[in-house]
PDB file of N, CA and C in Angstrom:
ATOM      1  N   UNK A   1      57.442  59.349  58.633  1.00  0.00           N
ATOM      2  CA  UNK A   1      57.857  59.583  57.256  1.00  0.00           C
ATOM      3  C   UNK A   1      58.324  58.271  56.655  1.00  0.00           C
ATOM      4  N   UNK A   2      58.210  58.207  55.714  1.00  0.00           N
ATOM      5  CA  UNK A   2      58.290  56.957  54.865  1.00  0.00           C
ATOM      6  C   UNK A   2      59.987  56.913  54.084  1.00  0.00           C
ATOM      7  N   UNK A   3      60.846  56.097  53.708  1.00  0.00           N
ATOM      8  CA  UNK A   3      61.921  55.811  53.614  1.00  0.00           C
ATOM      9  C   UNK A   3      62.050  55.042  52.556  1.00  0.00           C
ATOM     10  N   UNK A   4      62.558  55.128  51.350  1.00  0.00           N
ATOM     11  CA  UNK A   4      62.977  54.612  50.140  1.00  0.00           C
ATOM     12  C   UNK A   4      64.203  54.877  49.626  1.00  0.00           C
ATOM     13  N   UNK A   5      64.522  53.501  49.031  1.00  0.00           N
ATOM     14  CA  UNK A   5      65.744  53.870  48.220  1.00  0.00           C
ATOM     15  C   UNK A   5      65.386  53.496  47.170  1.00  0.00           C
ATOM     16  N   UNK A   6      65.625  54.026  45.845  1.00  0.00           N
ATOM     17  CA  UNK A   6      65.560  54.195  44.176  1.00  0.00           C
ATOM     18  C   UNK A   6      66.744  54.502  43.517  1.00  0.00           C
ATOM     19  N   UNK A   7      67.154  53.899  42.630  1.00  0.00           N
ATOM     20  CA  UNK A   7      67.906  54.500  41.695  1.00  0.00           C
ATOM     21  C   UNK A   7      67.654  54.427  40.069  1.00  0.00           C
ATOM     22  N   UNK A   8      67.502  55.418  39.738  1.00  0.00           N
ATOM     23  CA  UNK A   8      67.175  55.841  38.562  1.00  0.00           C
ATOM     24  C   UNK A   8      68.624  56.022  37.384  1.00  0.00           C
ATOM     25  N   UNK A   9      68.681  56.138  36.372  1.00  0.00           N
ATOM     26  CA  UNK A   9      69.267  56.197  35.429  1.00  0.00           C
ATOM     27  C   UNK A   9      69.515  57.653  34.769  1.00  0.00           C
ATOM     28  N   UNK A  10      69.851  58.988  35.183  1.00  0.00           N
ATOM     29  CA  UNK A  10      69.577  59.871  34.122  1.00  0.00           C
ATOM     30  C   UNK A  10      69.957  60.002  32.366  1.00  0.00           C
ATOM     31  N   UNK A  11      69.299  59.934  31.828  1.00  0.00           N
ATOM     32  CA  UNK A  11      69.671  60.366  30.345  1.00  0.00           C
ATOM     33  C   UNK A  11      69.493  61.611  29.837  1.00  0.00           C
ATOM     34  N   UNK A  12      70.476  62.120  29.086  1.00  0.00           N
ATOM     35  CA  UNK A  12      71.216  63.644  28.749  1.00  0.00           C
ATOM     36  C   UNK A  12      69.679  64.273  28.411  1.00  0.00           C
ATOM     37  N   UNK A  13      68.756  63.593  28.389  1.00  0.00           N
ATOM     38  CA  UNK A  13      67.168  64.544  28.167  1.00  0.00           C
ATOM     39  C   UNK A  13      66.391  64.510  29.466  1.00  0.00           C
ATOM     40  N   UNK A  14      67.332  64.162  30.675  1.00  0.00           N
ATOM     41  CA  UNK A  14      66.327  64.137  31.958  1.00  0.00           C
ATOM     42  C   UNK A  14      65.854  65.709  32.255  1.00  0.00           C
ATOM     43  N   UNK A  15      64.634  65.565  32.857  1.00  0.00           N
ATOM     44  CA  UNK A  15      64.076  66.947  33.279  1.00  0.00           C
ATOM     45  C   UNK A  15      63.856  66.882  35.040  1.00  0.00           C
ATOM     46  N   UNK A  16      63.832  68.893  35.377  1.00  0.00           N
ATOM     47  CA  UNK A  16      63.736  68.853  36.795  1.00  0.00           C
ATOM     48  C   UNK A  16      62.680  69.764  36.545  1.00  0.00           C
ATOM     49  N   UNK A  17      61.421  69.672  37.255  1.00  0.00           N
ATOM     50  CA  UNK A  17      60.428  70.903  37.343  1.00  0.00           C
ATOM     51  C   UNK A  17      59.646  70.802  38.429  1.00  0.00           C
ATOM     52  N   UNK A  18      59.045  72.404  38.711  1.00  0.00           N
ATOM     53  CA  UNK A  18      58.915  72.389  40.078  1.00  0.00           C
ATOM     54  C   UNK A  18      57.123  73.036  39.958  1.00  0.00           C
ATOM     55  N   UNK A  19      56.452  72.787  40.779  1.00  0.00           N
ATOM     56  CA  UNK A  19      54.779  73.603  40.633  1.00  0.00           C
ATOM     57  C   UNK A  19      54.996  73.579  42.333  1.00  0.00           C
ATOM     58  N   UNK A  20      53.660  74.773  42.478  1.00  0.00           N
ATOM     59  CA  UNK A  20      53.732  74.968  43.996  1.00  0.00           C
ATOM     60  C   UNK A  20      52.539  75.084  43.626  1.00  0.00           C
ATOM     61  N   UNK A  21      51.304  74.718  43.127  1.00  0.00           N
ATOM     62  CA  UNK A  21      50.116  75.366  43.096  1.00  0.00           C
ATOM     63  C   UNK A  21      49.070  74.851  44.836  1.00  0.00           C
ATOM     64  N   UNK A  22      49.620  73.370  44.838  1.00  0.00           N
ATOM     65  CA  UNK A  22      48.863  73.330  46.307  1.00  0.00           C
ATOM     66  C   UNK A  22      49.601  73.237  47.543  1.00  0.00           C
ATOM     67  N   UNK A  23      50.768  71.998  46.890  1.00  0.00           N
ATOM     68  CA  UNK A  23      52.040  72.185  48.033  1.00  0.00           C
ATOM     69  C   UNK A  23      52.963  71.951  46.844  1.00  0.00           C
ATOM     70  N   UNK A  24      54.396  72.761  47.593  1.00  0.00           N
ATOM     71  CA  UNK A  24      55.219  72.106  46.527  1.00  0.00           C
ATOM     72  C   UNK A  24      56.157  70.907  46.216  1.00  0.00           C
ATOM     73  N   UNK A  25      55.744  70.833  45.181  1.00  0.00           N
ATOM     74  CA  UNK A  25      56.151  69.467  44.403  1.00  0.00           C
ATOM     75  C   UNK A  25      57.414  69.696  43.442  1.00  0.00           C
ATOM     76  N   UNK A  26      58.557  68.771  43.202  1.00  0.00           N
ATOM     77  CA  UNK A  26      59.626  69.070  42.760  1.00  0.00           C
ATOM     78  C   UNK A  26      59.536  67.494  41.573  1.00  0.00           C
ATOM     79  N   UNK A  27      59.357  67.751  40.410  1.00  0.00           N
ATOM     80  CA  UNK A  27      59.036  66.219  39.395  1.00  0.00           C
ATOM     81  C   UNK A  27      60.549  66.476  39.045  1.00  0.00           C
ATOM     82  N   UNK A  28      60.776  65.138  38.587  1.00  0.00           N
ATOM     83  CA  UNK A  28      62.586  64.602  38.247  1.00  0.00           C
ATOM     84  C   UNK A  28      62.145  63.443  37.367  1.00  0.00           C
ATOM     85  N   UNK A  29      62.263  63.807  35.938  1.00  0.00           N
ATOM     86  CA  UNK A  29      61.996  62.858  34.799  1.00  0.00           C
ATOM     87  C   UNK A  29      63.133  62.242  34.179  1.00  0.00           C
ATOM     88  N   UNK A  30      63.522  60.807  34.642  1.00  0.00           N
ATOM     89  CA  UNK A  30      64.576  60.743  34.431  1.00  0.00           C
ATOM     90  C   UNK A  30      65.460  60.667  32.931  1.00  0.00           C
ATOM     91  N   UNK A  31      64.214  60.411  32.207  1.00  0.00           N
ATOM     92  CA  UNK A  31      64.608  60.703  30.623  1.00  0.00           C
ATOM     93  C   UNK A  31      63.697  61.203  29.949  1.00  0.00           C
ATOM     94  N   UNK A  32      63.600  62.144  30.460  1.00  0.00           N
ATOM     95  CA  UNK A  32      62.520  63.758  29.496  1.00  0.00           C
ATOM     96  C   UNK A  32      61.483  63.392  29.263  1.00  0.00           C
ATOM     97  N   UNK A  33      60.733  62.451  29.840  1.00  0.00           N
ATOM     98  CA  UNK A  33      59.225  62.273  29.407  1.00  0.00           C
ATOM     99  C   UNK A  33      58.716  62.237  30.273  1.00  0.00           C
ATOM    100  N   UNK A  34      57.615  62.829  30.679  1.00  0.00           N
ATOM    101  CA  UNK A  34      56.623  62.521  31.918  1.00  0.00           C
ATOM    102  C   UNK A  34      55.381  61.595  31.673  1.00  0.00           C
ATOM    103  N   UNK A  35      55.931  60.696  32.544  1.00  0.00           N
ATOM    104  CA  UNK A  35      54.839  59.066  32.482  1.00  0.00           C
ATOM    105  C   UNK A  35      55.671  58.328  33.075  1.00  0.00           C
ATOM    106  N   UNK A  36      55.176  57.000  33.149  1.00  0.00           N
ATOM    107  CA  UNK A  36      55.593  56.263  33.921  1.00  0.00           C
ATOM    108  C   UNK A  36      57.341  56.388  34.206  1.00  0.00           C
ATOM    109  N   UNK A  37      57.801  55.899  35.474  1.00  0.00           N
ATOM    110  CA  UNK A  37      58.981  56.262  36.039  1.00  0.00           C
ATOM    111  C   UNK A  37      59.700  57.410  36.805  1.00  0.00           C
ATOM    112  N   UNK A  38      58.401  58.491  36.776  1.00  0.00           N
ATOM    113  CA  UNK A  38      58.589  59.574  36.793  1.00  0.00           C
ATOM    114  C   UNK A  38      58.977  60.011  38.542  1.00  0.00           C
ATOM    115  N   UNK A  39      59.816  60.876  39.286  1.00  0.00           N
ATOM    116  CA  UNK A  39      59.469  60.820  40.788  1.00  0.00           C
ATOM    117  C   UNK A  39      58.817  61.813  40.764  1.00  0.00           C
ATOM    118  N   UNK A  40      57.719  61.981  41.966  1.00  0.00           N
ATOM    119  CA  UNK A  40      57.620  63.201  42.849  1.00  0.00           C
ATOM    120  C   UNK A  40      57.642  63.587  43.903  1.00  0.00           C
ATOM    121  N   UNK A  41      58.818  64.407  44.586  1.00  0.00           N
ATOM    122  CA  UNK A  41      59.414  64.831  45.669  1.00  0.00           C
ATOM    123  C   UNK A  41      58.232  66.267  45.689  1.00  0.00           C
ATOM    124  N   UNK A  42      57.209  66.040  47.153  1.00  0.00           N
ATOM    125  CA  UNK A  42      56.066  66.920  47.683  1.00  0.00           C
ATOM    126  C   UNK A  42      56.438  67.236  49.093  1.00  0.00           C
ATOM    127  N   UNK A  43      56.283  67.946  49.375  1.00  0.00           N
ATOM    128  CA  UNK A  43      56.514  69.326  50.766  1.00  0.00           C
ATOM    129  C   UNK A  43      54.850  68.745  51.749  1.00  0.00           C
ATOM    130  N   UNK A  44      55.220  68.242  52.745  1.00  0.00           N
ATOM    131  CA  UNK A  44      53.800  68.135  53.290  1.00  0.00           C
ATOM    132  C   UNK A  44      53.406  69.414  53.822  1.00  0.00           C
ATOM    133  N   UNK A  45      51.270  69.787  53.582  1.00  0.00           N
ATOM    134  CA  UNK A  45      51.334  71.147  54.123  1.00  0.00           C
ATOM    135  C   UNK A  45      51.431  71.881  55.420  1.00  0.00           C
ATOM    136  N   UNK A  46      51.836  70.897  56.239  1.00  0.00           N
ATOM    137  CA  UNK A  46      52.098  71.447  57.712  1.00  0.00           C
ATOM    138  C   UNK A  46      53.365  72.121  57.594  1.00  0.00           C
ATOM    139  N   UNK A  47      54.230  72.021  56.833  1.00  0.00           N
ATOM    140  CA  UNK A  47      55.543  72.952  56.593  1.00  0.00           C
ATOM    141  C   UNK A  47      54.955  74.649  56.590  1.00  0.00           C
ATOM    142  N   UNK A  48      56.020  75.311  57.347  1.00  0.00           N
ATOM    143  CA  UNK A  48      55.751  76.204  57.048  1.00  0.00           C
ATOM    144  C   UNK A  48      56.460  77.377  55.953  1.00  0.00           C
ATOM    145  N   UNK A  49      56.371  78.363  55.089  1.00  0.00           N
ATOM    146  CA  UNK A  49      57.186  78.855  54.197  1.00  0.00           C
ATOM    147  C   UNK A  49      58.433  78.741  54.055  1.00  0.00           C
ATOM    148  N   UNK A  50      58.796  79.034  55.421  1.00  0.00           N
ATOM    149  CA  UNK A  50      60.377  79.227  55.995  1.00  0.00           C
ATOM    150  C   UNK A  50      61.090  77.944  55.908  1.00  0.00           C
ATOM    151  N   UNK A  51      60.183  76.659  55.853  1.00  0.00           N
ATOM    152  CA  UNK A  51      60.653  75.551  55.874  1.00  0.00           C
ATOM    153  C   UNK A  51      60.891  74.918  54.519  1.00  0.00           C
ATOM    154  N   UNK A  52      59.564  75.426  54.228  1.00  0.00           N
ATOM    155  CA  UNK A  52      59.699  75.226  52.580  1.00  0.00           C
ATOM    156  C   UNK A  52      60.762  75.341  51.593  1.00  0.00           C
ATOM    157  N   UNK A  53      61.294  76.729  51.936  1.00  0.00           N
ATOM    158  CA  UNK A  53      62.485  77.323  51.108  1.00  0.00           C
ATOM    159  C   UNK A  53      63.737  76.881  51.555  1.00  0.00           C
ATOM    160  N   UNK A  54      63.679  76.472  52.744  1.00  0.00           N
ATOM    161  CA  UNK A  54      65.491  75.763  53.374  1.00  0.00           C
ATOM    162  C   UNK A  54      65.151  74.450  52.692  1.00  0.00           C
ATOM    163  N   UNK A  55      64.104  73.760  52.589  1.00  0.00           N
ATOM    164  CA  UNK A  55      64.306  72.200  51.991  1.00  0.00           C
ATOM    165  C   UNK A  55      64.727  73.027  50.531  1.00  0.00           C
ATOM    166  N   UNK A  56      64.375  73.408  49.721  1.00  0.00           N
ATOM    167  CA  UNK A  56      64.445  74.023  48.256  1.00  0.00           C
ATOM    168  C   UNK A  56      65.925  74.542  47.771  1.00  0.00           C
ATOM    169  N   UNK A  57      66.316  75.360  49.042  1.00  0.00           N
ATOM    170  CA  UNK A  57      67.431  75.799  49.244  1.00  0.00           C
ATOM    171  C   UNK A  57      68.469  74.676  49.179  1.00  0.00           C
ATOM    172  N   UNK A  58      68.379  73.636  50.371  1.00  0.00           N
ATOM    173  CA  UNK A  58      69.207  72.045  50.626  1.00  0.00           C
ATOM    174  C   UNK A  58      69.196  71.528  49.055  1.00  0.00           C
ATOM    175  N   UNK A  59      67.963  71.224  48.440  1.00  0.00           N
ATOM    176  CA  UNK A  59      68.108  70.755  47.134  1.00  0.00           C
ATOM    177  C   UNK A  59      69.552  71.032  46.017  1.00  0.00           C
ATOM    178  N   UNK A  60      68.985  72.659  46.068  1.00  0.00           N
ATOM    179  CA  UNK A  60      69.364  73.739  45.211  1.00  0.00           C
ATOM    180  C   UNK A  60      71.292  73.298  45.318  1.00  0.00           C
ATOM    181  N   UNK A  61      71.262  74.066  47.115  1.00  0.00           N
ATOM    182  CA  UNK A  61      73.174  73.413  47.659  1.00  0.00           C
ATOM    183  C   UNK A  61      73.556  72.409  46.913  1.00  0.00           C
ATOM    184  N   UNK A  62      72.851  71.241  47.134  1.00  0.00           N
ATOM    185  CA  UNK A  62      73.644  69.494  46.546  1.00  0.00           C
ATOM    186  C   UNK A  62      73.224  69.184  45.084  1.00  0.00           C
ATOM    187  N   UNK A  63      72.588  69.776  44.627  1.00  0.00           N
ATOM    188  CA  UNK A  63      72.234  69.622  43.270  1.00  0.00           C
ATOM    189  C   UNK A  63      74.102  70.273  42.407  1.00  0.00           C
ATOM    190  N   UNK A  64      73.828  71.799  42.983  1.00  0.00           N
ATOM    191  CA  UNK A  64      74.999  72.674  42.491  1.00  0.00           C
ATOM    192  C   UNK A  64      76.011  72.188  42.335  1.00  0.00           C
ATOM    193  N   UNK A  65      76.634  71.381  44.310  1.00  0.00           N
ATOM    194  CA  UNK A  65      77.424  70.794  44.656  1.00  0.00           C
ATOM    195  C   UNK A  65      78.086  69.516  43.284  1.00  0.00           C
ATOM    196  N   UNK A  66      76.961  68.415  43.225  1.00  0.00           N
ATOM    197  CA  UNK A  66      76.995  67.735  42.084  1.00  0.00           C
ATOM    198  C   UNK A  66      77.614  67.856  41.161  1.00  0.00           C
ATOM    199  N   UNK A  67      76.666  69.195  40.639  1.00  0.00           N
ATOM    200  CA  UNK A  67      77.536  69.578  39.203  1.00  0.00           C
ATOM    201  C   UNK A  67      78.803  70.246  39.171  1.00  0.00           C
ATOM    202  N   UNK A  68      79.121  70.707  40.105  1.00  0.00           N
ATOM    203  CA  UNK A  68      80.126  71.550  39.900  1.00  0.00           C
ATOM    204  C   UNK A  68      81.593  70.297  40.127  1.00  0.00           C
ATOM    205  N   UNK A  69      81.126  69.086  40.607  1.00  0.00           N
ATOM    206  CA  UNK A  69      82.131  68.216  41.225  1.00  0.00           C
ATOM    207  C   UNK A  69      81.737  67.318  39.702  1.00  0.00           C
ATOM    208  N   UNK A  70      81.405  67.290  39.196  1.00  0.00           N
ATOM    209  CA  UNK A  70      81.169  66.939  37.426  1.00  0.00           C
ATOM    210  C   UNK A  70      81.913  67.819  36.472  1.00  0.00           C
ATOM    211  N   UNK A  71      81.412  68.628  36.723  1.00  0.00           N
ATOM    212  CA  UNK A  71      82.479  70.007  36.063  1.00  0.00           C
ATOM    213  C   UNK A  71      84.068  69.717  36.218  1.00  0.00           C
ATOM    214  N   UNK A  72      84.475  69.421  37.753  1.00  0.00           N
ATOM    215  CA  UNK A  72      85.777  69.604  37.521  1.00  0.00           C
ATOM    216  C   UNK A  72      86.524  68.381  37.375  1.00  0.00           C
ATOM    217  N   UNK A  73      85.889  67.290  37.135  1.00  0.00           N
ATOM    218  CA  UNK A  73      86.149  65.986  36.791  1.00  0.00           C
ATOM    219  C   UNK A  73      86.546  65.762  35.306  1.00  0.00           C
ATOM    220  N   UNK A  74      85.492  66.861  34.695  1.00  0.00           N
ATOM    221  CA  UNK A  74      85.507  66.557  33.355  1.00  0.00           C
ATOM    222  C   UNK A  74      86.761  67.809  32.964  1.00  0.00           C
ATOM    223  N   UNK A  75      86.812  68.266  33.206  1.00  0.00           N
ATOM    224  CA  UNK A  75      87.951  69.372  33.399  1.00  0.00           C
ATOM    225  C   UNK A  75      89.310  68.584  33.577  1.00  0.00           C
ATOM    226  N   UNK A  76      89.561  67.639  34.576  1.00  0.00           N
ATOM    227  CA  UNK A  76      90.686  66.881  34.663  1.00  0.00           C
ATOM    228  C   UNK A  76      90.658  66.085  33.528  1.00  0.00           C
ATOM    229  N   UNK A  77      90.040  65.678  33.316  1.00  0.00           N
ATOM    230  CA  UNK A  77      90.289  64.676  32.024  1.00  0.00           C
ATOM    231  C   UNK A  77      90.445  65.137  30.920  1.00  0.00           C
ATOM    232  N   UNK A  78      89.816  66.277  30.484  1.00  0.00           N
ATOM    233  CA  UNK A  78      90.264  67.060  29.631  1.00  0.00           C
ATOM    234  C   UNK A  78      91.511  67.244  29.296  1.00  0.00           C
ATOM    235  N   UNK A  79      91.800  67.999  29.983  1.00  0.00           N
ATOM    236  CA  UNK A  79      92.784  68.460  30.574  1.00  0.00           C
ATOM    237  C   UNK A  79      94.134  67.140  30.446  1.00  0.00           C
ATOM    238  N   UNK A  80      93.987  66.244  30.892  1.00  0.00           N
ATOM    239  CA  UNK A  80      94.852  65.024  31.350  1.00  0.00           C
ATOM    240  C   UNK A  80      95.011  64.775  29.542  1.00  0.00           C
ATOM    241  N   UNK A  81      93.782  64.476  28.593  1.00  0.00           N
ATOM    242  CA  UNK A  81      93.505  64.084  27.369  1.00  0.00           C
ATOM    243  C   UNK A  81      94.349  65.028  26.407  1.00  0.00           C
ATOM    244  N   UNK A  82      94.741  66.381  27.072  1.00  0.00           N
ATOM    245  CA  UNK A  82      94.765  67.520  26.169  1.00  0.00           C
ATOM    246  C   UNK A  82      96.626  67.266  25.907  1.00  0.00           C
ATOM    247  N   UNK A  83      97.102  66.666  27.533  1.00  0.00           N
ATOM    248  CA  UNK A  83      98.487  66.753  27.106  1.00  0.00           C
ATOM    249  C   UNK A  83      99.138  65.899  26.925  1.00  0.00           C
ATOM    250  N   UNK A  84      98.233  64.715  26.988  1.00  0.00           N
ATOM    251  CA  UNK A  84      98.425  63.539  26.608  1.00  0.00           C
ATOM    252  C   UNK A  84      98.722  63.890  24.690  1.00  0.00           C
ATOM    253  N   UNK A  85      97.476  64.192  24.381  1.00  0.00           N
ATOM    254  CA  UNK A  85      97.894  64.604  22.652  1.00  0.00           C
ATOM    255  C   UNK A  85      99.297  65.457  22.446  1.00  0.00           C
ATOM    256  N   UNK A  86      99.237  66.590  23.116  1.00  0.00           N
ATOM    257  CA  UNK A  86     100.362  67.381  23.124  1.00  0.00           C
ATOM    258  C   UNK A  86     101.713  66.509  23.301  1.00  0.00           C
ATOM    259  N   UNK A  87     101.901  65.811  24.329  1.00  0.00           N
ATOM    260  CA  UNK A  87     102.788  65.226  24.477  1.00  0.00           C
ATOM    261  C   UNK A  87     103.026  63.844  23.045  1.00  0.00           C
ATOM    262  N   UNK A  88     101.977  63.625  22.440  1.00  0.00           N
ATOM    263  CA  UNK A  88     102.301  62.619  21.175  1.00  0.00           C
ATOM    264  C   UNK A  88     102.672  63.484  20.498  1.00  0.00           C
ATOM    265  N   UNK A  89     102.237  64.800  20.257  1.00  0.00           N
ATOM    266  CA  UNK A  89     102.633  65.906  19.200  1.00  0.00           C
ATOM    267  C   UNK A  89     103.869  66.085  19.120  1.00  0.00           C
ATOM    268  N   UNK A  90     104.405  66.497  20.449  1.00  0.00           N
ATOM    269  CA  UNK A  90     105.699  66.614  20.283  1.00  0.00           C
ATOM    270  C   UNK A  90     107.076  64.981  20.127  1.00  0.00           C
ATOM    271  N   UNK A  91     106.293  64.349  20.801  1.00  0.00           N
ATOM    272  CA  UNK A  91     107.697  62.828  20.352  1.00  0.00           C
ATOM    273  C   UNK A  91     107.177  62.885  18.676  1.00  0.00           C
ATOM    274  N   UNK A  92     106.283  63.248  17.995  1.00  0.00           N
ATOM    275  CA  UNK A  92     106.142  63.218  16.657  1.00  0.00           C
ATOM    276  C   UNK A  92     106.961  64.040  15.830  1.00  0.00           C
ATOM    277  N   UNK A  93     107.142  65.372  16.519  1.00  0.00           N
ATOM    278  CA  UNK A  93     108.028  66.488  15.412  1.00  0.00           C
ATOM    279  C   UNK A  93     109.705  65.979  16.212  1.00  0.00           C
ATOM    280  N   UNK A  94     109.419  65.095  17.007  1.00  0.00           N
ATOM    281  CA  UNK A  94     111.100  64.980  17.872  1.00  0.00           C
ATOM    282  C   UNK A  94     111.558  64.107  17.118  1.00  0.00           C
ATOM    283  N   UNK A  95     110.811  63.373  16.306  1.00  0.00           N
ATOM    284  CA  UNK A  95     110.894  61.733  15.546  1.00  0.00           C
ATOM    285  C   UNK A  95     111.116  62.428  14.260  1.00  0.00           C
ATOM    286  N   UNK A  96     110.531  63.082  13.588  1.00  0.00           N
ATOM    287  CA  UNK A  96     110.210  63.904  12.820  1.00  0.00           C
ATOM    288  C   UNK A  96     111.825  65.139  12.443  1.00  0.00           C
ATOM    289  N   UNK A  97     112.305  65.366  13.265  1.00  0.00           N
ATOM    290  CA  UNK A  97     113.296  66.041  13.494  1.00  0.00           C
ATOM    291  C   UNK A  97     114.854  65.513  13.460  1.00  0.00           C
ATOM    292  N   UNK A  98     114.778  63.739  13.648  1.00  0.00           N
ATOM    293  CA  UNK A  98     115.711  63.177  13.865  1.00  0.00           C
ATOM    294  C   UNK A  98     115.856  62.109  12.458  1.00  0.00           C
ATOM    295  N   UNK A  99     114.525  62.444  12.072  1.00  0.00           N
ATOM    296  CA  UNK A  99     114.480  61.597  10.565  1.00  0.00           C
ATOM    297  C   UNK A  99     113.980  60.448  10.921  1.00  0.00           C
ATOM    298  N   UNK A 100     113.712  60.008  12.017  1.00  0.00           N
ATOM    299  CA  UNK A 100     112.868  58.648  12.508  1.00  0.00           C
ATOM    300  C   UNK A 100     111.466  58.784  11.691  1.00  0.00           C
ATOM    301  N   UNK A 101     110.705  57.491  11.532  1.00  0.00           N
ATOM    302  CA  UNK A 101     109.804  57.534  11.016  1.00  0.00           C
ATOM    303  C   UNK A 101     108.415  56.617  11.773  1.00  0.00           C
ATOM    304  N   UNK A 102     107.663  57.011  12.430  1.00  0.00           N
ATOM    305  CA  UNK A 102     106.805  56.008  13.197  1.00  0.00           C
ATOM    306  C   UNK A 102     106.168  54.491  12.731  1.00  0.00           C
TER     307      UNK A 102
END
């Protein structure tokens, strides 16, 4: 088996699509266009079904994994951003309250 490392760039229009018509093939466009740059991750056909679907499956796991560890990143910061404001809100009506003026 052959061994590469790549790194690609995604942009908020990247695409994932999958065809099985001879073996299956999994395309990853890293900015929504298919043409040059494009990968394709193919299933050789000595696999058998069962094998097929645990690689698909593995994908499926760390793909999820990914996002969901994106999800709660952006969630902290949110979050971190949200009381950060809150907390100016209030030294504002405290300033505000004491007749101080910013």
């Amino acid at each position: 088996m052959s061994s590469y490392n790549a790194t690609f760039f995604l942009s908020p229009q990247a695409q994932a699509r999958g065809d099985v018509a001879v073996h299956p093939v999994l395309y990853v466009e890293p900015d929504g266009r298919y043409g040059a740059g494009h990968i394709v991750l193919q299933m050789p056909s000595e696999l058998t079904q069962e094998e097929r679907v645990k690689i698909a499956e593995q994908f499926l796991e760390g793909v999820t994994k990914w996002r969901d560890e994106i999800v709660g990143y952006a969630n902290q910061q949110r979050t971190a951003t949200d009381e950060l404001a809150a907390a100016r809100e209030e030294i504002a009506r405290l300033k505000a309250e004491a007749g101080e003026s910013e």
